[in-house]
Structure formats: structure tokens, C-alpha cells
PDB file of N, CA and C in Angstrom:
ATOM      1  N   UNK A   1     -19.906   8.153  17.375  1.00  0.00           N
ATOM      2  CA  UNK A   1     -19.364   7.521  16.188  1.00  0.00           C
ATOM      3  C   UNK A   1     -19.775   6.045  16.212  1.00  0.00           C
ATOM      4  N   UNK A   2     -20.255   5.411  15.142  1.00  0.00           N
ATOM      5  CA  UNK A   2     -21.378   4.385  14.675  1.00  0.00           C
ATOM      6  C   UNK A   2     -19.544   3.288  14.922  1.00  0.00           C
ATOM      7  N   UNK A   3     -20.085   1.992  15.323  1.00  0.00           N
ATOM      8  CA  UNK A   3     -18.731   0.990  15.160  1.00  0.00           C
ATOM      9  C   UNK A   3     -18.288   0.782  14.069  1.00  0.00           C
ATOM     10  N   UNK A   4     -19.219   0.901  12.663  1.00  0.00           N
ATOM     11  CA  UNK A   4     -18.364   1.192  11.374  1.00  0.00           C
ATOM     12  C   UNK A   4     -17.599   1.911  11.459  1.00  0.00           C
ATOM     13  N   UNK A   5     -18.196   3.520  11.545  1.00  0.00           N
ATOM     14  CA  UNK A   5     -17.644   4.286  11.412  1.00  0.00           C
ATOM     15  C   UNK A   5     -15.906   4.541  12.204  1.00  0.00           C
ATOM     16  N   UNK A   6     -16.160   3.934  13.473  1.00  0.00           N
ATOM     17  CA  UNK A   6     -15.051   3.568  13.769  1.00  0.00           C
ATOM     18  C   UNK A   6     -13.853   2.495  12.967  1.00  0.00           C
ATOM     19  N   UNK A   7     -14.334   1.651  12.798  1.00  0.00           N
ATOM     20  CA  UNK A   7     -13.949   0.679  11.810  1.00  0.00           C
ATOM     21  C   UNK A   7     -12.967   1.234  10.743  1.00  0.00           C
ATOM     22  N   UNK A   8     -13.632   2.300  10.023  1.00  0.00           N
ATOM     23  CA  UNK A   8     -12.817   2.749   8.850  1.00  0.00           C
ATOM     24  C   UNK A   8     -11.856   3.384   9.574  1.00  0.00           C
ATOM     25  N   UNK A   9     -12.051   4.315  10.111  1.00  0.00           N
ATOM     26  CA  UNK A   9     -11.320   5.122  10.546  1.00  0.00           C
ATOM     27  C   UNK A   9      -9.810   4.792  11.196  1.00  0.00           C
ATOM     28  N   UNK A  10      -9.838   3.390  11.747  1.00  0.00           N
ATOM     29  CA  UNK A  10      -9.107   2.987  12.142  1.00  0.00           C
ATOM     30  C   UNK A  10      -8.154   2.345  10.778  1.00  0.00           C
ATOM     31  N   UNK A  11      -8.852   1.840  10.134  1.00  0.00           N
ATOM     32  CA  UNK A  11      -8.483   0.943   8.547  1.00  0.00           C
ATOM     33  C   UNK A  11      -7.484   1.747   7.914  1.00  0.00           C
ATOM     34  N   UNK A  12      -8.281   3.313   7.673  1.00  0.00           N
ATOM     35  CA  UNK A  12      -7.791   4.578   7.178  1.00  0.00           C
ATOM     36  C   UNK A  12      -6.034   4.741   7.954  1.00  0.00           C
ATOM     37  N   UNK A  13      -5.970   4.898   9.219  1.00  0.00           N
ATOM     38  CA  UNK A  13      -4.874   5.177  10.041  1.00  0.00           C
ATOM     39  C   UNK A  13      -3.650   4.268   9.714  1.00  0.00           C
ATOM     40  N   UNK A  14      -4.137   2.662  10.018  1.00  0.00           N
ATOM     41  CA  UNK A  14      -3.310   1.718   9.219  1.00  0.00           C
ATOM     42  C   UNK A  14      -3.240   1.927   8.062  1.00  0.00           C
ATOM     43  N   UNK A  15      -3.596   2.162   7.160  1.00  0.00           N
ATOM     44  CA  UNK A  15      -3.448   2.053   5.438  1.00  0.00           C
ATOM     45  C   UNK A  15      -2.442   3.038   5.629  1.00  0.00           C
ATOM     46  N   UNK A  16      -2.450   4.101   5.605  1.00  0.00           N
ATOM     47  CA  UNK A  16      -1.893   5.372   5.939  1.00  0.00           C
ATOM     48  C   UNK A  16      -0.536   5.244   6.594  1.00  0.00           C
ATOM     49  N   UNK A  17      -0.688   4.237   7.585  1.00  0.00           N
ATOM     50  CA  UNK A  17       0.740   4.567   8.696  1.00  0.00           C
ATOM     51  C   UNK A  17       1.507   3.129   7.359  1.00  0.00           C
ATOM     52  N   UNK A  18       1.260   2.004   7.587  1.00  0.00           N
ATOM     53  CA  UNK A  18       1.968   1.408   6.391  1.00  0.00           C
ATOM     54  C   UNK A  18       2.278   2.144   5.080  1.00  0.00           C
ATOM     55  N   UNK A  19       1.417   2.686   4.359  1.00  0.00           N
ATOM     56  CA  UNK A  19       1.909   3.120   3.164  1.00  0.00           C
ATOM     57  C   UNK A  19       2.883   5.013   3.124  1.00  0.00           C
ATOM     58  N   UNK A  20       2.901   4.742   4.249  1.00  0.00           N
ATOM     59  CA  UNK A  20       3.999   5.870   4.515  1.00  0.00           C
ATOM     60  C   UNK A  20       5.347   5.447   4.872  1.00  0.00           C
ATOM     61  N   UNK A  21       5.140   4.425   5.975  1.00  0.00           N
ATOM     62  CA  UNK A  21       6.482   3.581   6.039  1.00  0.00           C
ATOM     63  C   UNK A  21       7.133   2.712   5.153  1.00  0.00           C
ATOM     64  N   UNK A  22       6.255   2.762   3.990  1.00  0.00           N
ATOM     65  CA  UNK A  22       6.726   2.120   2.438  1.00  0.00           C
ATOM     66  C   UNK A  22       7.479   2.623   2.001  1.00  0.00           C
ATOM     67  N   UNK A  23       6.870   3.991   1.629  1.00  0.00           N
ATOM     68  CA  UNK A  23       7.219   5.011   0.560  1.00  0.00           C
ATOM     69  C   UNK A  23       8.327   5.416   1.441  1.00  0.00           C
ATOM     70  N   UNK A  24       8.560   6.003   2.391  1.00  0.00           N
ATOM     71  CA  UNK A  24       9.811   6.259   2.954  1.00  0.00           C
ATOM     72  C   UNK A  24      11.305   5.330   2.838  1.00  0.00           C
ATOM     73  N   UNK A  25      10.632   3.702   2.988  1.00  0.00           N
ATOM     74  CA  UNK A  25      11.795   2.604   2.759  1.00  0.00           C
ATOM     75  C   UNK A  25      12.305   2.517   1.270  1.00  0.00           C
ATOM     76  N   UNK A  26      11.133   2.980   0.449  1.00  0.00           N
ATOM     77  CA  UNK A  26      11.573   3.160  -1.226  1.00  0.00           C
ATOM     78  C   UNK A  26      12.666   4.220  -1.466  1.00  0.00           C
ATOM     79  N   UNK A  27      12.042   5.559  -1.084  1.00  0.00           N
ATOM     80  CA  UNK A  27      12.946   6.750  -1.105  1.00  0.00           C
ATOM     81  C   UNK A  27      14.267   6.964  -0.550  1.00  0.00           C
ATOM     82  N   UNK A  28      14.318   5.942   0.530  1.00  0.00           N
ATOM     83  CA  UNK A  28      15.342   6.046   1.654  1.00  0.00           C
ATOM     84  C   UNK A  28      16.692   4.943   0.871  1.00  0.00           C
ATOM     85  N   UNK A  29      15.445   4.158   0.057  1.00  0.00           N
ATOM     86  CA  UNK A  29      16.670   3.064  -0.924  1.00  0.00           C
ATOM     87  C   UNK A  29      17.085   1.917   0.081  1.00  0.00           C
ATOM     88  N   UNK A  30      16.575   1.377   0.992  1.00  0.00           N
ATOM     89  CA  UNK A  30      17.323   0.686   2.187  1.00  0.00           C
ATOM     90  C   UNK A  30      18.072  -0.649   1.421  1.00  0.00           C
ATOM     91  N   UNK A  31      18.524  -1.075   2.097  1.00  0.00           N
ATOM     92  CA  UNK A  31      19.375  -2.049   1.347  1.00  0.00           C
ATOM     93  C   UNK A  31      18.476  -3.010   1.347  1.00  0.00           C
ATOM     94  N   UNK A  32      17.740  -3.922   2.233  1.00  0.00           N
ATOM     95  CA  UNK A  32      16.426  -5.206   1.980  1.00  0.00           C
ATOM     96  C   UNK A  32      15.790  -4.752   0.799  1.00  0.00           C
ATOM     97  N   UNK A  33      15.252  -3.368   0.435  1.00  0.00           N
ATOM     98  CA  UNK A  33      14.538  -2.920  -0.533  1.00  0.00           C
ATOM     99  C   UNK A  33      15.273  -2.861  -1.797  1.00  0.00           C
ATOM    100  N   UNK A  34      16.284  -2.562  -1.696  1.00  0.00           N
ATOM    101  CA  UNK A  34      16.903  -2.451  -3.156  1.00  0.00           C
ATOM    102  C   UNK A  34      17.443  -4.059  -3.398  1.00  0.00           C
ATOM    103  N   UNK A  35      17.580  -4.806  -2.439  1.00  0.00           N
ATOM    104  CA  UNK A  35      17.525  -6.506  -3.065  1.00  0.00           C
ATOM    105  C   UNK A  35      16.874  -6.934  -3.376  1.00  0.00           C
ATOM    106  N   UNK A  36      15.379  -6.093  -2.796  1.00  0.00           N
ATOM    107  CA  UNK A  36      14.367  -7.167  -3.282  1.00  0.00           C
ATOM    108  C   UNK A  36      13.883  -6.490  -4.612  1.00  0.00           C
ATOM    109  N   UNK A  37      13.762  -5.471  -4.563  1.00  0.00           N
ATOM    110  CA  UNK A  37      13.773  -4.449  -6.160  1.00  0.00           C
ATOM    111  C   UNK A  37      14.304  -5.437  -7.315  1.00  0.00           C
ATOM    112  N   UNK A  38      15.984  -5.991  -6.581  1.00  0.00           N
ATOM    113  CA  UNK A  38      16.420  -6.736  -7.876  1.00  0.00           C
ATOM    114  C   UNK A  38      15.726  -8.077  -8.061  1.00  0.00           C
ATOM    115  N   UNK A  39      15.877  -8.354  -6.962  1.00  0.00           N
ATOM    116  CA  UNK A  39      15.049  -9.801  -7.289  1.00  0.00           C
ATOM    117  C   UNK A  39      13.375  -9.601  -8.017  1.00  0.00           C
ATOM    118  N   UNK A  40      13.309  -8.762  -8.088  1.00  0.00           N
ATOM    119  CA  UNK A  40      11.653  -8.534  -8.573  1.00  0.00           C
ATOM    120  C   UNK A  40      11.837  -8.010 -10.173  1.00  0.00           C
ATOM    121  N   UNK A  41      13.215  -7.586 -10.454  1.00  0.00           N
ATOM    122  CA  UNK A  41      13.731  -7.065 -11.746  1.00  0.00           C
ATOM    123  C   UNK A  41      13.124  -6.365 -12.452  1.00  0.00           C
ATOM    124  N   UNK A  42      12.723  -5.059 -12.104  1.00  0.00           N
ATOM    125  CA  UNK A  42      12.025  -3.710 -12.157  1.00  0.00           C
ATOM    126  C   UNK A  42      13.312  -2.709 -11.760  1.00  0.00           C
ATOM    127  N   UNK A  43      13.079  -1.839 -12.820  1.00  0.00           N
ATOM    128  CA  UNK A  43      13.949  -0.768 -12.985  1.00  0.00           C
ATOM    129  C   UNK A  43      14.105   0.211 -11.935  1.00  0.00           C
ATOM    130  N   UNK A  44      15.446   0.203 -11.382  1.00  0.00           N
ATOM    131  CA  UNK A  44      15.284   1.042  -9.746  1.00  0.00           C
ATOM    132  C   UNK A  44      14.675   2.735  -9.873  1.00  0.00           C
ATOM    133  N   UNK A  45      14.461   3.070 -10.791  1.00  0.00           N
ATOM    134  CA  UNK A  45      13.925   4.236 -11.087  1.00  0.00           C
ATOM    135  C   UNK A  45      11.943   4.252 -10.794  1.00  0.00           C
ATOM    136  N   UNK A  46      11.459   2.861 -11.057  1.00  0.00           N
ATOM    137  CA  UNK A  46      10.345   2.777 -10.839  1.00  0.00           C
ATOM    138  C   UNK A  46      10.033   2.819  -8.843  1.00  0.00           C
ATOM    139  N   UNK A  47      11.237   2.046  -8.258  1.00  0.00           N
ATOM    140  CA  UNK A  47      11.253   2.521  -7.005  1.00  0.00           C
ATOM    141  C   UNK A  47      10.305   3.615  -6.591  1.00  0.00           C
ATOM    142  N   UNK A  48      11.009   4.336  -6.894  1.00  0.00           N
ATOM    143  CA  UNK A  48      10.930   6.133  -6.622  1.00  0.00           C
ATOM    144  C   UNK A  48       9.362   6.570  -7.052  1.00  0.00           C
ATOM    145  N   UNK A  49       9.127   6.233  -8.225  1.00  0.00           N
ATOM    146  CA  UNK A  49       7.248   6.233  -8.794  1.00  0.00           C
ATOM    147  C   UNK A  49       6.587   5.039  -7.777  1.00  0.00           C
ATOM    148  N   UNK A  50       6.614   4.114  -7.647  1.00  0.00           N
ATOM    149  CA  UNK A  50       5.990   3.474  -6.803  1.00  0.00           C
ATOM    150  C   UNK A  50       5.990   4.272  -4.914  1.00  0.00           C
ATOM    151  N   UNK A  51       6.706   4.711  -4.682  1.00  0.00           N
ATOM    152  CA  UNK A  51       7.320   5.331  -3.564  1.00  0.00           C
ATOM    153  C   UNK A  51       6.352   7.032  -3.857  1.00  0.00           C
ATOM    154  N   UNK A  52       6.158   7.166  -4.796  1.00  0.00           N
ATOM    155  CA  UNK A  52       5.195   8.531  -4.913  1.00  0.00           C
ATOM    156  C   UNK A  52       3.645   8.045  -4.806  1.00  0.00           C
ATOM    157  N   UNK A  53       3.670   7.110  -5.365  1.00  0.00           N
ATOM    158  CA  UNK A  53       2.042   6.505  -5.766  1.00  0.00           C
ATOM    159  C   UNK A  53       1.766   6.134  -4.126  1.00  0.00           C
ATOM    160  N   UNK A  54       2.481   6.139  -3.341  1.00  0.00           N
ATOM    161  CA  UNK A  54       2.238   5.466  -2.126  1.00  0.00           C
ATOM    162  C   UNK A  54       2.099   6.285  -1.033  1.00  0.00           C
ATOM    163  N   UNK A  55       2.915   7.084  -1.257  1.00  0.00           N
ATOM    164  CA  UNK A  55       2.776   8.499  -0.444  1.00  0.00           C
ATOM    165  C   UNK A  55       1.551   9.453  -0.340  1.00  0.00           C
ATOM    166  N   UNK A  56       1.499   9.535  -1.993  1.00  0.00           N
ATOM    167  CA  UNK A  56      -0.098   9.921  -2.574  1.00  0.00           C
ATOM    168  C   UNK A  56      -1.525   9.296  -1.788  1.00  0.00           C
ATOM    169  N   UNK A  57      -1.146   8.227  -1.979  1.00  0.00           N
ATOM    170  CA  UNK A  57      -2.362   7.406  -1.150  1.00  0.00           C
ATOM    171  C   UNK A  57      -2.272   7.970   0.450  1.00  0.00           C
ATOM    172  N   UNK A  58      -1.478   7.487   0.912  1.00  0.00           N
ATOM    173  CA  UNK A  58      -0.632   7.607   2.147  1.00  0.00           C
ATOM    174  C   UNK A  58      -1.743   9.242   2.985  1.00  0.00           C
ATOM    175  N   UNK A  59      -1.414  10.285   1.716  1.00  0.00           N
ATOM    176  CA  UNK A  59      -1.807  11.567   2.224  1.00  0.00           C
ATOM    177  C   UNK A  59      -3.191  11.426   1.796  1.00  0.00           C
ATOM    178  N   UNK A  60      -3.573  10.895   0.924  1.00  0.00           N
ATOM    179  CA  UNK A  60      -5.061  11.381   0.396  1.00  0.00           C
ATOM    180  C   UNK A  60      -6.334  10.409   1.304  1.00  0.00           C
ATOM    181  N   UNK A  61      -5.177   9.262   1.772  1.00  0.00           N
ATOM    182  CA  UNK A  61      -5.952   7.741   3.085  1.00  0.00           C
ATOM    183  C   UNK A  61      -6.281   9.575   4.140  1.00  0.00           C
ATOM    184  N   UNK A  62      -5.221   9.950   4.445  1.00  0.00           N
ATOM    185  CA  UNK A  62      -5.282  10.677   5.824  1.00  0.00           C
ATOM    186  C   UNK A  62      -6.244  12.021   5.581  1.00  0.00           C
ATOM    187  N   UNK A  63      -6.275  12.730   4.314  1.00  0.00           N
ATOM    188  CA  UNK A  63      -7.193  13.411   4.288  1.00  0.00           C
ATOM    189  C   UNK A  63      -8.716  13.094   4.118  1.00  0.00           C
ATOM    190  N   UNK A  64      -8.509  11.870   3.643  1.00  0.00           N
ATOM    191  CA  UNK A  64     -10.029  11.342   3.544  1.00  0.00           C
ATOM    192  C   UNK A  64     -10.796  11.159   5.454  1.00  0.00           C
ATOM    193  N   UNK A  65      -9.966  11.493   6.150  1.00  0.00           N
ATOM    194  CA  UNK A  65     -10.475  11.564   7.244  1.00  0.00           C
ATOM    195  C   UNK A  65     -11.208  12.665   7.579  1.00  0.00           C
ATOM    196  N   UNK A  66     -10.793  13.583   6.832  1.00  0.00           N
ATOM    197  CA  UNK A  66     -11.970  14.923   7.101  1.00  0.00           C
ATOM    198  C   UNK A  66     -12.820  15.201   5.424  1.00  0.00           C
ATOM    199  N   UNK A  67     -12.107  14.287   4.738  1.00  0.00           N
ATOM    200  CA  UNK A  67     -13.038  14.724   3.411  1.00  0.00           C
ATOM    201  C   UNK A  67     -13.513  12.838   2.768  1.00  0.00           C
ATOM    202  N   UNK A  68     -14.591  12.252   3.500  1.00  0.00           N
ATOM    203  CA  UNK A  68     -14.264  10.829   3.184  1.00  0.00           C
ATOM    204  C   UNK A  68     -14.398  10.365   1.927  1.00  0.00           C
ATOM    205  N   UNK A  69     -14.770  10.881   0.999  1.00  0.00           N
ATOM    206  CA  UNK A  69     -15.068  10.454  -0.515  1.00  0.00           C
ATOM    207  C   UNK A  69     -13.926  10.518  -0.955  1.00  0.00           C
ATOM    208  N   UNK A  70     -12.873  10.540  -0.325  1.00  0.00           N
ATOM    209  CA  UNK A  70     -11.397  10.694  -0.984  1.00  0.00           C
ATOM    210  C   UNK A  70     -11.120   9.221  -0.642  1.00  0.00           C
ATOM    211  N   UNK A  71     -11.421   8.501   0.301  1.00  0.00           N
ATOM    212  CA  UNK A  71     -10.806   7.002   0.985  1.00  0.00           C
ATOM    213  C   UNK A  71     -11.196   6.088  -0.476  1.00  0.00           C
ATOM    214  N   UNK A  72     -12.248   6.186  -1.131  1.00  0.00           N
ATOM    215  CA  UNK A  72     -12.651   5.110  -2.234  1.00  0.00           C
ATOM    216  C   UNK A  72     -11.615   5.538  -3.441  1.00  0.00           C
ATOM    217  N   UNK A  73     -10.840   6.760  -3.946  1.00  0.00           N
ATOM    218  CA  UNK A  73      -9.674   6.970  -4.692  1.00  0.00           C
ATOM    219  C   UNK A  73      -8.077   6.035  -4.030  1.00  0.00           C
ATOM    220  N   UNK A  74      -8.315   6.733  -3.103  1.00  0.00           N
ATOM    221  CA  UNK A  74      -6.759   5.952  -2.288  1.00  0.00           C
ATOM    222  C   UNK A  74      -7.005   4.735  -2.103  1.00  0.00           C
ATOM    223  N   UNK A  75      -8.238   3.751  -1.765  1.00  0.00           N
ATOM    224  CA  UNK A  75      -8.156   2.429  -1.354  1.00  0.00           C
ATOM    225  C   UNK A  75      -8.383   1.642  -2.983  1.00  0.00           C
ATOM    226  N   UNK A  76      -8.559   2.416  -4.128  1.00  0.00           N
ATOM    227  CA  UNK A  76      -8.090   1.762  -5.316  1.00  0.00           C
ATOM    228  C   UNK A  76      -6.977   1.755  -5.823  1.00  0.00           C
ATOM    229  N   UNK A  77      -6.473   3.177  -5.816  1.00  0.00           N
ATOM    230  CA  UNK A  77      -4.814   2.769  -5.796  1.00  0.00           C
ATOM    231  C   UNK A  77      -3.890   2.082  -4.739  1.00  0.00           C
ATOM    232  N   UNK A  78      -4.340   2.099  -3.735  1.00  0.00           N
ATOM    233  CA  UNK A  78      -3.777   0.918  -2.884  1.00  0.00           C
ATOM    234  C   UNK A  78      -3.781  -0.581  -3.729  1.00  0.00           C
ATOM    235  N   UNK A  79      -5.031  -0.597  -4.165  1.00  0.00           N
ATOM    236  CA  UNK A  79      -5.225  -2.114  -4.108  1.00  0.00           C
ATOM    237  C   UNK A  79      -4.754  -2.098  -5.300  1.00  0.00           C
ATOM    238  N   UNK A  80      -4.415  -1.054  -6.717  1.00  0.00           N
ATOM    239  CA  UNK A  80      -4.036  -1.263  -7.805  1.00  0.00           C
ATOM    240  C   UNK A  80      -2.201  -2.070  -7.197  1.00  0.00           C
ATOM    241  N   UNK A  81      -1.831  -1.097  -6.378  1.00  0.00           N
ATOM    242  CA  UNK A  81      -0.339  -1.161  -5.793  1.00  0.00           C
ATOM    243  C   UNK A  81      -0.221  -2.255  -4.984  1.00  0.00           C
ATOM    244  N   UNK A  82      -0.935  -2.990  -4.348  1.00  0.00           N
ATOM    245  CA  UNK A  82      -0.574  -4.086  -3.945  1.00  0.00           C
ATOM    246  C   UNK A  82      -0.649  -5.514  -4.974  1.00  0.00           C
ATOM    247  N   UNK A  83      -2.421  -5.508  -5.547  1.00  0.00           N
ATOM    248  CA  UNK A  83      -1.702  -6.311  -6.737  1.00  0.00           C
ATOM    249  C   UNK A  83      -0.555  -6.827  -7.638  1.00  0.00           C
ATOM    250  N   UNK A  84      -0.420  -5.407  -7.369  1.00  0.00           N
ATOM    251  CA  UNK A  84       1.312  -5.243  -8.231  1.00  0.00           C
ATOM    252  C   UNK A  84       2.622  -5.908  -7.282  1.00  0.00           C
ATOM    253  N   UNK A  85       2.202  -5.599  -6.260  1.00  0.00           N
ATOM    254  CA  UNK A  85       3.225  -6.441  -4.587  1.00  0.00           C
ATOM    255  C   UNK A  85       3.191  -7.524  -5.013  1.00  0.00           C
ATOM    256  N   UNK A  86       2.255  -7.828  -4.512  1.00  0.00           N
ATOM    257  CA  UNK A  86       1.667  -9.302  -4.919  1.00  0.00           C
ATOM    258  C   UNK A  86       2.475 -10.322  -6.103  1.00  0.00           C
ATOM    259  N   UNK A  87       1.993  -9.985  -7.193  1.00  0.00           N
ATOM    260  CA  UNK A  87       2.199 -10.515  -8.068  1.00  0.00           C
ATOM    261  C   UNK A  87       4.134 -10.170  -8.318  1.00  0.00           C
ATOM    262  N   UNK A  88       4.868  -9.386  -7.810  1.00  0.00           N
ATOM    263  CA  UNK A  88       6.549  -9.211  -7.978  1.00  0.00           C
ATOM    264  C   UNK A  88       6.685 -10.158  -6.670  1.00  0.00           C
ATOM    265  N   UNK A  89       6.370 -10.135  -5.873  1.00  0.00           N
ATOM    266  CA  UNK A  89       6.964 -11.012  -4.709  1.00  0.00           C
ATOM    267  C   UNK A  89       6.651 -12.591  -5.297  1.00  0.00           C
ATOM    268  N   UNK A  90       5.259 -13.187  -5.566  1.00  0.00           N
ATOM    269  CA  UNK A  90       4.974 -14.469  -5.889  1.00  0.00           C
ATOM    270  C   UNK A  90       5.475 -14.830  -7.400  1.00  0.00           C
ATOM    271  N   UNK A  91       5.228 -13.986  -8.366  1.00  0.00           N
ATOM    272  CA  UNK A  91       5.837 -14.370  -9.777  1.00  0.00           C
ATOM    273  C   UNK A  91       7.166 -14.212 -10.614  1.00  0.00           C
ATOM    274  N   UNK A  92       7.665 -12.702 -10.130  1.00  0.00           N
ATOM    275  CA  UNK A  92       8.590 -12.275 -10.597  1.00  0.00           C
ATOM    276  C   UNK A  92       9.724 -12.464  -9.840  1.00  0.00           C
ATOM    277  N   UNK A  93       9.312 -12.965  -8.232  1.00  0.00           N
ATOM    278  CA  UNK A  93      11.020 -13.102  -7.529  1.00  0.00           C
ATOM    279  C   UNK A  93      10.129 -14.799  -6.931  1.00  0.00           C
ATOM    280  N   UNK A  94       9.592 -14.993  -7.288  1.00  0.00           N
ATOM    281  CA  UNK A  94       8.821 -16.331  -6.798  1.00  0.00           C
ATOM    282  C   UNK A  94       9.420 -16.992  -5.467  1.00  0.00           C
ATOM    283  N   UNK A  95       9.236 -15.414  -4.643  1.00  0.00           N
ATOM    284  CA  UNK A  95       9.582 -15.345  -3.259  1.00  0.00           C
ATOM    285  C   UNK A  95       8.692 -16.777  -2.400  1.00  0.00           C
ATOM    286  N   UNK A  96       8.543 -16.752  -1.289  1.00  0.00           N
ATOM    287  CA  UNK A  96       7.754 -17.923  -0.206  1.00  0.00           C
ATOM    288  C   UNK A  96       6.447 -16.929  -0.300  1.00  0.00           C
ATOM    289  N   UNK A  97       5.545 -17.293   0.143  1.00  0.00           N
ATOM    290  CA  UNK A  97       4.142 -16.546  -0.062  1.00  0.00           C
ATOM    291  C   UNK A  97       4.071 -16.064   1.501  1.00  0.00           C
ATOM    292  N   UNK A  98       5.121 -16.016   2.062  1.00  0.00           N
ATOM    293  CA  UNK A  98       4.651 -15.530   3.297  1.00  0.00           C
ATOM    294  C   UNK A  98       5.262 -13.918   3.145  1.00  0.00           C
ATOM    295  N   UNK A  99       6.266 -14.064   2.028  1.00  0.00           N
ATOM    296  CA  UNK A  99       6.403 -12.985   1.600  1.00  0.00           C
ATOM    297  C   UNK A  99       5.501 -11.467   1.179  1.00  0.00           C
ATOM    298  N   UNK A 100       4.726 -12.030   0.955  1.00  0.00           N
ATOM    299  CA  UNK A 100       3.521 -11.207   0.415  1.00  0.00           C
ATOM    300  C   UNK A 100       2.207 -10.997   1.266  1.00  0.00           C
ATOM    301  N   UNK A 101       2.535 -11.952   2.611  1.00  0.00           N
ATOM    302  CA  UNK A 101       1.834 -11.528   3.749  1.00  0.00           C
ATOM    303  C   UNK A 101       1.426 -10.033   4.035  1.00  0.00           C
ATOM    304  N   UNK A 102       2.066  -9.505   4.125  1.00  0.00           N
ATOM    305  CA  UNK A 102       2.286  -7.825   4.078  1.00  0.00           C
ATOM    306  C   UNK A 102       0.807  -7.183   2.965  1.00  0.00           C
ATOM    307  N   UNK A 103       1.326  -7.380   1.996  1.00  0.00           N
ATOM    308  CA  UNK A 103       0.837  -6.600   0.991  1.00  0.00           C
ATOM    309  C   UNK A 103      -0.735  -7.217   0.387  1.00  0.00           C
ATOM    310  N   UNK A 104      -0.627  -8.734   1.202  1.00  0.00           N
ATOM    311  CA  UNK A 104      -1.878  -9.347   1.137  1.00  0.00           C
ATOM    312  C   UNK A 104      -3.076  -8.874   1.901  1.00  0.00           C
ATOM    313  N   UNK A 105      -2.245  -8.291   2.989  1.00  0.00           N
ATOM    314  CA  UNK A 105      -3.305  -7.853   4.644  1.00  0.00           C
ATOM    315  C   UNK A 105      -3.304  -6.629   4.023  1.00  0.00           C
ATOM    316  N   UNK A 106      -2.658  -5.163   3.539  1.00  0.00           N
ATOM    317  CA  UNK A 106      -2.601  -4.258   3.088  1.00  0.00           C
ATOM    318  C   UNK A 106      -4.142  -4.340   1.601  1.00  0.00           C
ATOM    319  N   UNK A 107      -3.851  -5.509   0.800  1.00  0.00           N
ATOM    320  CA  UNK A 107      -4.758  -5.422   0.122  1.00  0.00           C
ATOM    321  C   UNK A 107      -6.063  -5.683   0.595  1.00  0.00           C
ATOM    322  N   UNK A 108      -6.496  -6.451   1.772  1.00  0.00           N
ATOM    323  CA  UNK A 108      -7.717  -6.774   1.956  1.00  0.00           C
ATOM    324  C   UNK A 108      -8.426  -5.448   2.690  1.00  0.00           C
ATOM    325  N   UNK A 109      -7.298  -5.062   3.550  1.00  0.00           N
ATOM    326  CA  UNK A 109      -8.281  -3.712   3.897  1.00  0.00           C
ATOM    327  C   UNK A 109      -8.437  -2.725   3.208  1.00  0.00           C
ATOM    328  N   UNK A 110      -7.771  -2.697   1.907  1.00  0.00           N
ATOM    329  CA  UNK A 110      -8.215  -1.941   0.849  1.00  0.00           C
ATOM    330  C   UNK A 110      -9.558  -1.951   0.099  1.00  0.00           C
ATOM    331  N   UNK A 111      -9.684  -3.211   0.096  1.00  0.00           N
ATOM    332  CA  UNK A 111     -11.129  -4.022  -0.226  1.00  0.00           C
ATOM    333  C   UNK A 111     -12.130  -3.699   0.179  1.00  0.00           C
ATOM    334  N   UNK A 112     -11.818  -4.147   1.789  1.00  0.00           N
ATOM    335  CA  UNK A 112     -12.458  -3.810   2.611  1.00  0.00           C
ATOM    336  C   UNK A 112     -13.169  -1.978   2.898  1.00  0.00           C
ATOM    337  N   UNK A 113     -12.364  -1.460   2.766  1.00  0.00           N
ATOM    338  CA  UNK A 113     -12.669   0.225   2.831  1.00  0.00           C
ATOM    339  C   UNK A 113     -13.596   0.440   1.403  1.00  0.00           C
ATOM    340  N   UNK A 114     -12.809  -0.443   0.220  1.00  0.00           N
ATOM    341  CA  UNK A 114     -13.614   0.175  -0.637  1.00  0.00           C
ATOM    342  C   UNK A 114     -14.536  -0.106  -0.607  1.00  0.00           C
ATOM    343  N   UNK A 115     -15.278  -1.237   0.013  1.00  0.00           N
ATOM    344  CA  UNK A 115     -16.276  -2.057  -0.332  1.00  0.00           C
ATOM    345  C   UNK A 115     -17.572  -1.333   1.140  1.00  0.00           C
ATOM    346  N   UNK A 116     -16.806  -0.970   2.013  1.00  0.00           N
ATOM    347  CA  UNK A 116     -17.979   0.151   2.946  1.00  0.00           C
ATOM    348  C   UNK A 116     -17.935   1.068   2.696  1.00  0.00           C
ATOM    349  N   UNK A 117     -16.818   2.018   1.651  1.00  0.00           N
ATOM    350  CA  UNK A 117     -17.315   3.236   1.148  1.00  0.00           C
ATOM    351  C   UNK A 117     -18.381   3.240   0.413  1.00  0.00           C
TER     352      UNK A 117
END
């Protein structure tokens, strides 16, 4: 296996292990999440759709490990879904920007994957 090829693969695992431990903290409703839900002032019902869109990725990051033309679908909706992070943490709850640390590193290796797929 080529050090790219390693590269993704590893990218893939992280994308995957974060956007599973997302979607689980959405579904699960935790209390940090449902404060920051309000502070971001988005309808707690979108929770739950964001929490699917993530999961989706989540499974389709991990199947793209045996089918890889699937990683350039999931690492656009990633990056559609972090944009969206992004911009509720810095504009809509005009959180500290370290806030969005997370979803900033989440977006670049989205980039990143898409951009060596």
C-alpha cells in the first residue's frame, strides 16, 4: 500500500470515527448539544436530520474503504455539513472560533480526501 494510499485510508477512519460520534451525540440529545442547538437557533427537529446526514456519511466514509469512489460522495457531504458547523458556531451563536476548531479540522480533511480522490 502506496503512502497515499495509506494516507486516505487513515483520513477515511477519522472522518468516519468523528462523524459517528456526532451523529450519536445528536440522537442521544446530550445536554452540551441541545445548548448549543439553542444557541445556534435551529429547530431541534433538524438535530435529528443533521444526525442522519452524518451517519450517512459516517457509513458510506467506511464503505468507501472497499468501494473507494464512494469517499468523493461522503467527503462532499461532509464538507457541505461542516460549512454549515462552521458558519452556526461563528455566525449564528458567534461562539469563540476555537469553537469551530472541530469542524474546521473535520472540514479540511474533507478537502483534503476530496481533492486526492
Amino acid at each position: 500500500m502506496s503512502p497515499v494510499h495509506q494516507a486516505v485510508v487513515m483520513i477515511q477512519i477519522v472522518l468516519a470515527s468523528m462523524f459517528v460520534l456526532s451523529s450519536v451525540i445528536k440522537f442521544v440529545r446530550t445536554a452540551s448539544m441541545v445548548r448549543h442547538w439553542r444557541e445556534y437557533r435551529y429547530p431541534m427537529w433538524l438535530m435529528s436530520v443533521i444526525g442522519m446526514a452524518e451517519l450517512l456519511g459516517a457509513v458510506s466514509m467506511l464503505a468507501a474503504l472497499w468501494i473507494p469512489g464512494i469517499a468523493k460522495y461522503a467527503a462532499a457531504l461532509f464538507i457541505i455539513l461542516m460549512l454549515g458547523a462552521v458558519h452556526a458556531h461563528l455566525i449564528r451563536a458567534k461562539h469563540k472560533p476555537i469553537m469551530a476548531l472541530n469542524a474546521l479540522l473535520m472540514l479540511a480533511l474533507s478537502v483534503i480526501l476530496l481533492g486526492i480522490g
